[in-house]
N, C-alpha and C. Protein backbone atom coordinates (compact mmCIF):
# COMPACT_ATOMS: atom_id res chain seq x y z
N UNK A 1 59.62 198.90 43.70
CA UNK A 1 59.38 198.00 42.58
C UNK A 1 60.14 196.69 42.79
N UNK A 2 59.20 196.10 42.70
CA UNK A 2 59.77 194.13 42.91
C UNK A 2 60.99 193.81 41.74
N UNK A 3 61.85 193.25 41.38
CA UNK A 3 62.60 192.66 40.57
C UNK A 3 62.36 191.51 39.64
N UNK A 4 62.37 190.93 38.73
CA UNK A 4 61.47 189.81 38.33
C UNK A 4 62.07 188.76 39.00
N UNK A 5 63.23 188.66 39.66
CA UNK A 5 64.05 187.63 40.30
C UNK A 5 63.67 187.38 41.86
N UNK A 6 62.95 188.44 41.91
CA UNK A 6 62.68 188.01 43.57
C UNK A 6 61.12 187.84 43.45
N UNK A 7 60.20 188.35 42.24
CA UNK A 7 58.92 187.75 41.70
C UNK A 7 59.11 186.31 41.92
N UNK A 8 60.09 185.63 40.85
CA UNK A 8 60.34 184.38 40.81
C UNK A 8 60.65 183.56 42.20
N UNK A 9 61.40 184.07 42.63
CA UNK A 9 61.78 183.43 44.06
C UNK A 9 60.36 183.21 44.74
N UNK A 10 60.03 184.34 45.22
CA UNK A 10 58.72 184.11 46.17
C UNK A 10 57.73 183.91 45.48
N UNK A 11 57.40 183.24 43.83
CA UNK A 11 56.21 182.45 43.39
C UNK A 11 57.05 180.26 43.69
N UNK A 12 58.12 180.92 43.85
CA UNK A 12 58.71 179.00 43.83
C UNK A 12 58.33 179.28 44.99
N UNK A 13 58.82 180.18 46.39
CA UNK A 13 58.67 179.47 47.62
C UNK A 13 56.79 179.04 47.63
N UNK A 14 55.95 179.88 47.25
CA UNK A 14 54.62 179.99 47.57
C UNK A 14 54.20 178.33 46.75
N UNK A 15 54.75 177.74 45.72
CA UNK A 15 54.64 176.72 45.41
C UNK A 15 55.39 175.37 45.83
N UNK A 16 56.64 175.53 46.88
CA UNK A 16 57.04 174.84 47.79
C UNK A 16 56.10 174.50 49.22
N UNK A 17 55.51 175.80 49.64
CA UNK A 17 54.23 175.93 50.84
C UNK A 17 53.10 175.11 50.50
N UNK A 18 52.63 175.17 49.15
CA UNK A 18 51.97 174.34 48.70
C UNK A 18 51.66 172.80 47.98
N UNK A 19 52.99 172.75 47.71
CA UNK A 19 53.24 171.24 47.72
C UNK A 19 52.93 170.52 49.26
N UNK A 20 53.61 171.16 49.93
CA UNK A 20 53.79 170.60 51.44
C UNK A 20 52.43 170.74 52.12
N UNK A 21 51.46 171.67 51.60
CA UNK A 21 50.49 171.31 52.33
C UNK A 21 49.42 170.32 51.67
N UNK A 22 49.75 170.19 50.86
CA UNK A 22 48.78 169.15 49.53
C UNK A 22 49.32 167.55 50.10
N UNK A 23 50.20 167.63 50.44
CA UNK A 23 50.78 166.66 50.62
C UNK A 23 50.60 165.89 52.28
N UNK A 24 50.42 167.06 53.17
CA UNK A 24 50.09 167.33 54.47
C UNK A 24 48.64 166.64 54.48
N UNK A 25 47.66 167.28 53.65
CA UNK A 25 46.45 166.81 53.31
C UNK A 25 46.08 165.51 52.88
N UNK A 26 47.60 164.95 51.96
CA UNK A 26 47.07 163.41 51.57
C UNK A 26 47.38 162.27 52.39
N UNK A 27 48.34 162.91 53.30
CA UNK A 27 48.60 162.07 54.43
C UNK A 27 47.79 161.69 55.26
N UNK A 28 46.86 162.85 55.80
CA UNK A 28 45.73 163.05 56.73
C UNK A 28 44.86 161.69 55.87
N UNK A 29 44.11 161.86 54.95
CA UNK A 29 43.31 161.35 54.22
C UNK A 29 43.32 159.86 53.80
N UNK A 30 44.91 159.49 53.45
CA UNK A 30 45.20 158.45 52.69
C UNK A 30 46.23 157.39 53.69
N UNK A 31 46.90 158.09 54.74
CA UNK A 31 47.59 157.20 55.55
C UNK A 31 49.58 158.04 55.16
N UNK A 32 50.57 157.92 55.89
CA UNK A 32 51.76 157.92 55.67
C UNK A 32 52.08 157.06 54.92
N UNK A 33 52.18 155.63 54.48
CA UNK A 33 52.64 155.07 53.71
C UNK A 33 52.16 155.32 52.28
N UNK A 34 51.07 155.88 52.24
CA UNK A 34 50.36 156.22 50.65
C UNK A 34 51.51 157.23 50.35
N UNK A 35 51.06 158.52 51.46
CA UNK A 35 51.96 159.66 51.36
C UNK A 35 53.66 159.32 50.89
N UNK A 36 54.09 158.43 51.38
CA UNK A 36 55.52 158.25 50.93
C UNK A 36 55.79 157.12 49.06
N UNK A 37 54.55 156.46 49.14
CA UNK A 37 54.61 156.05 48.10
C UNK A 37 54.21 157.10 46.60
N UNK A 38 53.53 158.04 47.07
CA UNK A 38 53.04 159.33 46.00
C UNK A 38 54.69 159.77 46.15
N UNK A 39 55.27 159.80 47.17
CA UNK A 39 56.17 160.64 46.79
C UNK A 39 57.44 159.87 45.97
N UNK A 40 57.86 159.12 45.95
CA UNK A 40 58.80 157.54 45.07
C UNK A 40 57.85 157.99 44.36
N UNK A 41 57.32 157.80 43.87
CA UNK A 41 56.97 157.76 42.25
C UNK A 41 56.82 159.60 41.46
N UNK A 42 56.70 160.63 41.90
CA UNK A 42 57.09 161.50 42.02
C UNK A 42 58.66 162.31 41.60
N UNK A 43 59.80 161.48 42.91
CA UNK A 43 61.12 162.22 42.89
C UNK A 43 61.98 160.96 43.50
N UNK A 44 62.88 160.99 43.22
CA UNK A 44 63.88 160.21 43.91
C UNK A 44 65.21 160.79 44.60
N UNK A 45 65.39 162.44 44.25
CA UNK A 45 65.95 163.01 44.99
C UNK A 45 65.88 164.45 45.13
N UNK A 46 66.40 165.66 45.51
CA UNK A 46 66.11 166.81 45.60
C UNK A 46 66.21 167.14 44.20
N UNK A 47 67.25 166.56 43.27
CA UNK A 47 67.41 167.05 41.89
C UNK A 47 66.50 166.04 40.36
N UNK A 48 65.98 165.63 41.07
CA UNK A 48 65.12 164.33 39.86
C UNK A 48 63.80 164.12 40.15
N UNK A 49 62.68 164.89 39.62
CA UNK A 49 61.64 164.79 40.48
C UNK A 49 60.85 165.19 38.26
N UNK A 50 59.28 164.42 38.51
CA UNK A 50 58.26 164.48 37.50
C UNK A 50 58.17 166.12 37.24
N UNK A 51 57.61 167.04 36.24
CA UNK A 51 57.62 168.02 36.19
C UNK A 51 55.44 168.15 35.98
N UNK A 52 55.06 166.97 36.41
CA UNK A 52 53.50 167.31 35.77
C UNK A 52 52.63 165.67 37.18
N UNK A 53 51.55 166.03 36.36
CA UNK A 53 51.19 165.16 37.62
C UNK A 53 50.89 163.88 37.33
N UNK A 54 51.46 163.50 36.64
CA UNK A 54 51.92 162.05 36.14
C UNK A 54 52.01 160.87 37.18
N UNK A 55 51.65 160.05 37.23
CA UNK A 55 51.76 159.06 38.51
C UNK A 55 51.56 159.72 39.84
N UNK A 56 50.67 160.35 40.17
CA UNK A 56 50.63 160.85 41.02
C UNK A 56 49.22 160.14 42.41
N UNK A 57 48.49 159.50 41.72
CA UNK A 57 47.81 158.61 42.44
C UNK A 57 47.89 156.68 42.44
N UNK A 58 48.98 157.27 43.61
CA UNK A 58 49.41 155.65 44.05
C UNK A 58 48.65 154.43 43.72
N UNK A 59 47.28 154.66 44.31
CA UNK A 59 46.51 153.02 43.96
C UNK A 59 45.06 153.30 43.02
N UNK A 60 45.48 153.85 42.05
CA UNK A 60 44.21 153.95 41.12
C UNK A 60 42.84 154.54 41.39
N UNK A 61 43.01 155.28 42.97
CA UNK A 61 41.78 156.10 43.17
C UNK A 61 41.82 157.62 43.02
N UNK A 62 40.81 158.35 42.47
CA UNK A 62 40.82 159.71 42.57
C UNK A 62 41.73 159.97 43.84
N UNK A 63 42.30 161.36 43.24
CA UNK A 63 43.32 162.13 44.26
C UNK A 63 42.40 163.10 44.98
N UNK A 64 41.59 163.23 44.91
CA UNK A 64 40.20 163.73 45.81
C UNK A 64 39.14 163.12 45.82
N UNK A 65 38.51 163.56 47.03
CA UNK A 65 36.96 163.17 47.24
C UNK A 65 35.91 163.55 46.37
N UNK A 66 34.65 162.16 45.59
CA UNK A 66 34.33 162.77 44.95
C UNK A 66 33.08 164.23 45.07
């Protein structure tokens, strides 16, 4: 039987894997400098970061293809 603490742990890491690949993806798509500008507006350090997806598309275009 799992613990709810190690539930928790390995649903943050599985949502750390997935940031990084979402992000992996907008790079591909949008260029590195987009990618670093999504991320400044986002977090400014490991401890200060948006909790929703608020500013999350840098230059006013859909964050996907339509």
């Amino acid at each position: 039987m799992r613990t709810p603490a190690a539930v928790i742990r390995l649903e943050l890491l599985r949502d750390g894997v997935e940031d990084f690949d979402y992000l992996t993806l907008f790079e591909k798509a949008r260029g590195k400098e987009a990618m670093r500008t999504l991320i400044a507006r986002a977090t400014t350090d490991l401890n200060t970061y948006t909790s929703g997806p608020r500013g999350a598309d840098p230059d006013g275009l859909p964050t996907h293809p339509p």
